[in-house]
Protein backbone atom coordinates (compact mmCIF):
# COMPACT_ATOMS: atom_id res chain seq x y z
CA UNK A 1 164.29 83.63 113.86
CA UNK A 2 163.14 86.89 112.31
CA UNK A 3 161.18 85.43 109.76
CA UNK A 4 159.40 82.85 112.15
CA UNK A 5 158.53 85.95 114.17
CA UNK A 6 157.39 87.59 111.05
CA UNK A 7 155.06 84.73 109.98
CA UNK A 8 153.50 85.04 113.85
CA UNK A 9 152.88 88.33 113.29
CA UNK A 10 151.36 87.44 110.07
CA UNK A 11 148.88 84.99 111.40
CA UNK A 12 148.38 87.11 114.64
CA UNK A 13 147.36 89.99 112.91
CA UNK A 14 145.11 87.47 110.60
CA UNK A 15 143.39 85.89 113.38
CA UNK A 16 142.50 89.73 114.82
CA UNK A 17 141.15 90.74 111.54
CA UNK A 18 138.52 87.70 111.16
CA UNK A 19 137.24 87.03 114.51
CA UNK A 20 135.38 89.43 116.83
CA UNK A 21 137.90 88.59 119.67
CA UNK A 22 139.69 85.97 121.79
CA UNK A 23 136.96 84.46 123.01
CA UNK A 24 135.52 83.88 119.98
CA UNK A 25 137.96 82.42 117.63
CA UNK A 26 134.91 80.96 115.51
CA UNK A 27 133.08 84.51 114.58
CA UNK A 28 132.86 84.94 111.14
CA UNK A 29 134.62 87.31 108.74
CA UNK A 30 133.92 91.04 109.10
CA UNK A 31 132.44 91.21 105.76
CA UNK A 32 129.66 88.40 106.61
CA UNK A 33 129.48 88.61 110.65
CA UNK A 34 126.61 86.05 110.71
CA UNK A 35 124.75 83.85 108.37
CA UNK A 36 121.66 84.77 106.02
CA UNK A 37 119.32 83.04 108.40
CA UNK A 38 120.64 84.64 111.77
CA UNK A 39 117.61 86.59 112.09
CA UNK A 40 115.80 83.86 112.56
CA UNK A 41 118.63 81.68 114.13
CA UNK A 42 119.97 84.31 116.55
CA UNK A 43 117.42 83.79 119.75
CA UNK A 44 118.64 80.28 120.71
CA UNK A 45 122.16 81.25 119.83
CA UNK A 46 122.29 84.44 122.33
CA UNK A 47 120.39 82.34 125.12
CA UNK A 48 123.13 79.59 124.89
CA UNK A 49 125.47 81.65 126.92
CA UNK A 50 124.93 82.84 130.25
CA UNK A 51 124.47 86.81 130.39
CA UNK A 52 124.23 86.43 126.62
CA UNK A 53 128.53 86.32 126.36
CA UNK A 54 128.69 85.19 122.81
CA UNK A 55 127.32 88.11 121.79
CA UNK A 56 128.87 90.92 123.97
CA UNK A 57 132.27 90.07 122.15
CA UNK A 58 131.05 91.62 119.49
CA UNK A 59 127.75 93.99 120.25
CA UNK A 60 129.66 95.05 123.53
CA UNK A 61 129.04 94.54 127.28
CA UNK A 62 125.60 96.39 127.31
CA UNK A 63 124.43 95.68 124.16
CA UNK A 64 124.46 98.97 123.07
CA UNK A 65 126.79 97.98 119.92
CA UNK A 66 130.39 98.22 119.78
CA UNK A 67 132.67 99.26 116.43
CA UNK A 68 130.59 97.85 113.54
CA UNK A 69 128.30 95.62 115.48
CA UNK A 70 125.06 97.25 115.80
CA UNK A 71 123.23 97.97 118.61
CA UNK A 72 121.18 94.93 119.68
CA UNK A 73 118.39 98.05 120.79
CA UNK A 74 118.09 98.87 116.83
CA UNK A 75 116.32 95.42 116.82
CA UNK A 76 114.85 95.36 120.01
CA UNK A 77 113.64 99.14 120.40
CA UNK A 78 110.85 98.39 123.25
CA UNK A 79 113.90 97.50 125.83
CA UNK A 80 117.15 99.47 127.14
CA UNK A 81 118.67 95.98 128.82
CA UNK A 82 118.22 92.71 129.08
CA UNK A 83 115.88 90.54 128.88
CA UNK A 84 115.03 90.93 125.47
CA UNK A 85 111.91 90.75 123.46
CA UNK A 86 110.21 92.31 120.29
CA UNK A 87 106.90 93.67 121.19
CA UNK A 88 106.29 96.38 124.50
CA UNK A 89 106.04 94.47 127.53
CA UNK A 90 102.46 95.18 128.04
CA UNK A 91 101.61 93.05 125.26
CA UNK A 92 99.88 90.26 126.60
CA UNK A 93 98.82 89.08 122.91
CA UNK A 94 100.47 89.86 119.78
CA UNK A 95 97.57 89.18 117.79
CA UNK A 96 95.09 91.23 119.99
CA UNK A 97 97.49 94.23 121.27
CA UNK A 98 99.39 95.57 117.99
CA UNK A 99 95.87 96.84 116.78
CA UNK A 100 95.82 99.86 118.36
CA UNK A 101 99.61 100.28 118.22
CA UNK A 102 99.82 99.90 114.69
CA UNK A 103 96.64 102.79 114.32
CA UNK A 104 99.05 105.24 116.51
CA UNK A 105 102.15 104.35 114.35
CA UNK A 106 101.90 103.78 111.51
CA UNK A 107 103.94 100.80 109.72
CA UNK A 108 107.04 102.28 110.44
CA UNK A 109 107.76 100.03 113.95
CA UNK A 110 106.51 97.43 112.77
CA UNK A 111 108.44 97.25 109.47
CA UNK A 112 111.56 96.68 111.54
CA UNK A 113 110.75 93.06 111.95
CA UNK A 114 107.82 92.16 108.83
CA UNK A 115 109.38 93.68 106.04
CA UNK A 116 109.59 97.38 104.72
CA UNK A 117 106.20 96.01 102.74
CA UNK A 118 105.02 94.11 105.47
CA UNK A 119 104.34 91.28 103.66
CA UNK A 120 106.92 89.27 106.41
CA UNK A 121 110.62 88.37 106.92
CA UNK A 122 111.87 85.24 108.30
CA UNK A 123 111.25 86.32 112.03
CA UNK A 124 107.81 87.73 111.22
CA UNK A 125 104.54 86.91 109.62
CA UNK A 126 102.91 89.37 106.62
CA UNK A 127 100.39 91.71 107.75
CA UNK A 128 98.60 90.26 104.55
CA UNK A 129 98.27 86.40 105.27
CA UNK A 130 95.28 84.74 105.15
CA UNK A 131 95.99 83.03 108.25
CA UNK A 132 98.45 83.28 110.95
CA UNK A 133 98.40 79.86 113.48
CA UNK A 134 94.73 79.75 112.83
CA UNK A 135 93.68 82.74 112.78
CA UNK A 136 92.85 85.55 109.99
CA UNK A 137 95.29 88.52 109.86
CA UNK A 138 94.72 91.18 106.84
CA UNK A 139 94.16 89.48 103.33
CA UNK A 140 93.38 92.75 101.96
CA UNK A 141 96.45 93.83 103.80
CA UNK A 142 96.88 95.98 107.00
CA UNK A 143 94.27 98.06 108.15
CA UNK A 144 91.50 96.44 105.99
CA UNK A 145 88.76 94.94 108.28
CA UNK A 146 85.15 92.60 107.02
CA UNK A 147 83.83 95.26 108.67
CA UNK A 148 83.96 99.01 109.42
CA UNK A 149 86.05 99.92 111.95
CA UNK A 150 84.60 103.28 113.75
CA UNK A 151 82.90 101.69 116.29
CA UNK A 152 79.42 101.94 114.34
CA UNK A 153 79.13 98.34 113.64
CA UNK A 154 79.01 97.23 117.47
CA UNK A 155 75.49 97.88 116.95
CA UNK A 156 73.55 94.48 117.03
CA UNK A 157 71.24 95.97 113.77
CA UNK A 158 74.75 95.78 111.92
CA UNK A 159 76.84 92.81 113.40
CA UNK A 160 74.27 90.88 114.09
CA UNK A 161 73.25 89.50 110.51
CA UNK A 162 76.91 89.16 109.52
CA UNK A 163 77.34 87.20 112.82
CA UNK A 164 74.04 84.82 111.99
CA UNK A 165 75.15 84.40 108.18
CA UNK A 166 78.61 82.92 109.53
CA UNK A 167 79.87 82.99 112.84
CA UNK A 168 83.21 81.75 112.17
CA UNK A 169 84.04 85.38 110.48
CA UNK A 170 83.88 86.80 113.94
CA UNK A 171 85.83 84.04 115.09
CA UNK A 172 88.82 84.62 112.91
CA UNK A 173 89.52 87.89 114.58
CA UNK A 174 87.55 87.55 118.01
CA UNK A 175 87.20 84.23 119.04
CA UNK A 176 89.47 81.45 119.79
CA UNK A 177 90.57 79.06 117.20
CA UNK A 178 89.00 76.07 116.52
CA UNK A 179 86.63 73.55 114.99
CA UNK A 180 83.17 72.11 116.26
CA UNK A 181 83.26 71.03 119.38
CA UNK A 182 86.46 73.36 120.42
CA UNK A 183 83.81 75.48 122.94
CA UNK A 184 86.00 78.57 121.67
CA UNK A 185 85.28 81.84 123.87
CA UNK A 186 84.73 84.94 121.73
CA UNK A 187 87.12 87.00 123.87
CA UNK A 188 89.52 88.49 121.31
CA UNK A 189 90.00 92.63 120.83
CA UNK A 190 87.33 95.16 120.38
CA UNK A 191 89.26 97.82 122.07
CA UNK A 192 86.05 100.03 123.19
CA UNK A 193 84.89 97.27 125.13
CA UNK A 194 88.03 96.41 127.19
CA UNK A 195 89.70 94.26 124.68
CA UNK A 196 87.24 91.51 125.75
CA UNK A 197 85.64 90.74 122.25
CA UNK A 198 82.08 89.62 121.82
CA UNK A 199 81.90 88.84 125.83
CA UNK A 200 81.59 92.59 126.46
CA UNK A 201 77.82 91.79 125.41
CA UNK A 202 76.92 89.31 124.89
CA UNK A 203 78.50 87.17 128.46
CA UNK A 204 81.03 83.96 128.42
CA UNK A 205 80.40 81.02 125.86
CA UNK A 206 77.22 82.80 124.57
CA UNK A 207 78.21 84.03 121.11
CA UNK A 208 74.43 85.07 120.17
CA UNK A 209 71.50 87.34 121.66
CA UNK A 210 70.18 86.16 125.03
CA UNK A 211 66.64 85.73 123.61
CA UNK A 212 66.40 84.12 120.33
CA UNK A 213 65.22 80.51 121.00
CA UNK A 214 61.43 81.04 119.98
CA UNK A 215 59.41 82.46 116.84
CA UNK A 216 58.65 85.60 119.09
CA UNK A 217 62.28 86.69 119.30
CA UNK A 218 63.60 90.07 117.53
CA UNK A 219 66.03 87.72 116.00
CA UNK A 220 65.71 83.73 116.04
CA UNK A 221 68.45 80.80 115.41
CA UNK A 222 66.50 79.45 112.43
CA UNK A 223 68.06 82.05 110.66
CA UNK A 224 71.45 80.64 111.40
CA UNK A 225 73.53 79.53 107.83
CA UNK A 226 76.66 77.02 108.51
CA UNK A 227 74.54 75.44 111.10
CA UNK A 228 77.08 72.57 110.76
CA UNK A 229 80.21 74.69 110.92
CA UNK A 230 79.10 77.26 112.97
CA UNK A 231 76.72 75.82 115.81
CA UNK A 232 78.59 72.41 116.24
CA UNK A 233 81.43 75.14 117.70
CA UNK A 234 79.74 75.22 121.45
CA UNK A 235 76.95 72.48 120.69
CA UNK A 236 78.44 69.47 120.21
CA UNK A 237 80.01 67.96 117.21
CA UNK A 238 76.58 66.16 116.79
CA UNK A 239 74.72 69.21 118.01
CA UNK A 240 73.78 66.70 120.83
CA UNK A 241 75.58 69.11 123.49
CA UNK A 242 77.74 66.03 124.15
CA UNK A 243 81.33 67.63 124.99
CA UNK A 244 80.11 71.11 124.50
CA UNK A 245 79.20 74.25 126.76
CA UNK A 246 75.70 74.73 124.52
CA UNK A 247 72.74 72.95 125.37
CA UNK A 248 71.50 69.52 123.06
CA UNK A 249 69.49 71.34 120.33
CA UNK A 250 67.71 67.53 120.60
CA UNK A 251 65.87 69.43 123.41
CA UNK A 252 63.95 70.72 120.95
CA UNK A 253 64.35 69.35 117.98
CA UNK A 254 63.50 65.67 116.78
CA UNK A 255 66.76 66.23 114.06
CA UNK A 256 68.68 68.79 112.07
């Protein structure tokens, strides 16, 4: 009788050892509490359970960590309960808000989550891709810009060539993704004019100057390049204004 109790005591002691509790007799062993992946993995798995219960076995009832389980906070810095996210709540857009957060500090933040590098983790994309669900991020890596970035090259004598040679570089960081015909609205960042992009100036779905139809203009569209790429965007796959928010450049033209 002894040694049956013995051999409980054994396998009770065990069981304590290599889960995180009762209630979860499947938790992994101490030395490898969750897999490789869990980074990634660990969002669906802590929204399985109401009020998140697989996890406050181990991370404790608020979250705050318990024993060796880290604080779920260390992670998730921008919250002190639940519900959960990555970025500061007032972060409508990812891609358009961390701009000016990143300026004020520094890589450290956002290191947490893309890598001490930040060339990206399994939860986050590199600061340095060439593309990030269609749009540009920082090829030359973060902070680098196709442009200067102290507000001197809002000026139309500066943007405006770069804009005419090939539209679809302001695109990649202020307009909309998309192809010809995708009417994209140029609506993305430029913090010093309200984070509305290009539309600070130059109005909704009008991603050139007002007055540039005729030979008499300051600037004119026959100086466009990429005509194909760039002014089938708003005009029409065919440039026939069929689909798209510019006018037919037929109107004018007998062909292109």
């Amino acid at each position: 009788m002894k040694r049956q109790f013995a051999l409980f005591l054994i396998l009770l002691i065990t069981l304590a050892l290599t889960g995180c509790g009762d209630a979860n007799p499947d938790a992994p062993l101490d030395t490898a509490p969750h897999p490789s992946s869990w980074l990634a993995d660990h969002p669906g798995a802590a929204l399985a359970t109401a009020d998140f219960a697989d996890c406050v076995n181990c991370h404790g009832t608020d979250l705050a960590g318990r024993g060796n389980a880290v604080s779920c906070f260390s992670c998730h810095a921008f919250q002190t309960s639940p519900p959960l996210s990555i970025h500061p709540a007032s972060w409508d857009n990812a891609y358009i808000d961390h701009r000016d957060f990143a300026t004020v500090n520094g890589g450290t933040t956002c290191a947490k989550c893309h890598g001490g590098d930040l060339h990206g983790t399994s939860v986050a994309p590199s600061c340095f891709a060439t593309s990030f669900e269609g749009r540009g991020c920082h090829p030359g890596g973060p902070g680098v810009a196709p442009h200067v970035l102290d507000g001197t090259y809002l000026d139309p004598t500066f943007h405006g060539p770069d804009a005419i040679a090939d539209l679809r570089v302001c695109q990649s960081c202020h307009g909309e993704p998309g192809g010809p015909g995708s009417n994209p609205r140029f609506n993305l960042g430029i913090q010093s004019g309200n984070g509305t992009g290009c539309e600070f100036c130059h109005g909704v779905n009008y991603a050139h100057p007002a007055d540039w139809r005729g030979i008499l203009s300051t600037t004119t569209h026959e100086e466009v390049q990429h005509i194909r790429e760039a002014c089938t965007l708003c005009h029409g796959v065919n440039l026939d204004g069929v689909g798209g928010v510019g006018v037919s450049c037929f109107r004018c033209h007998q062909s292109i």
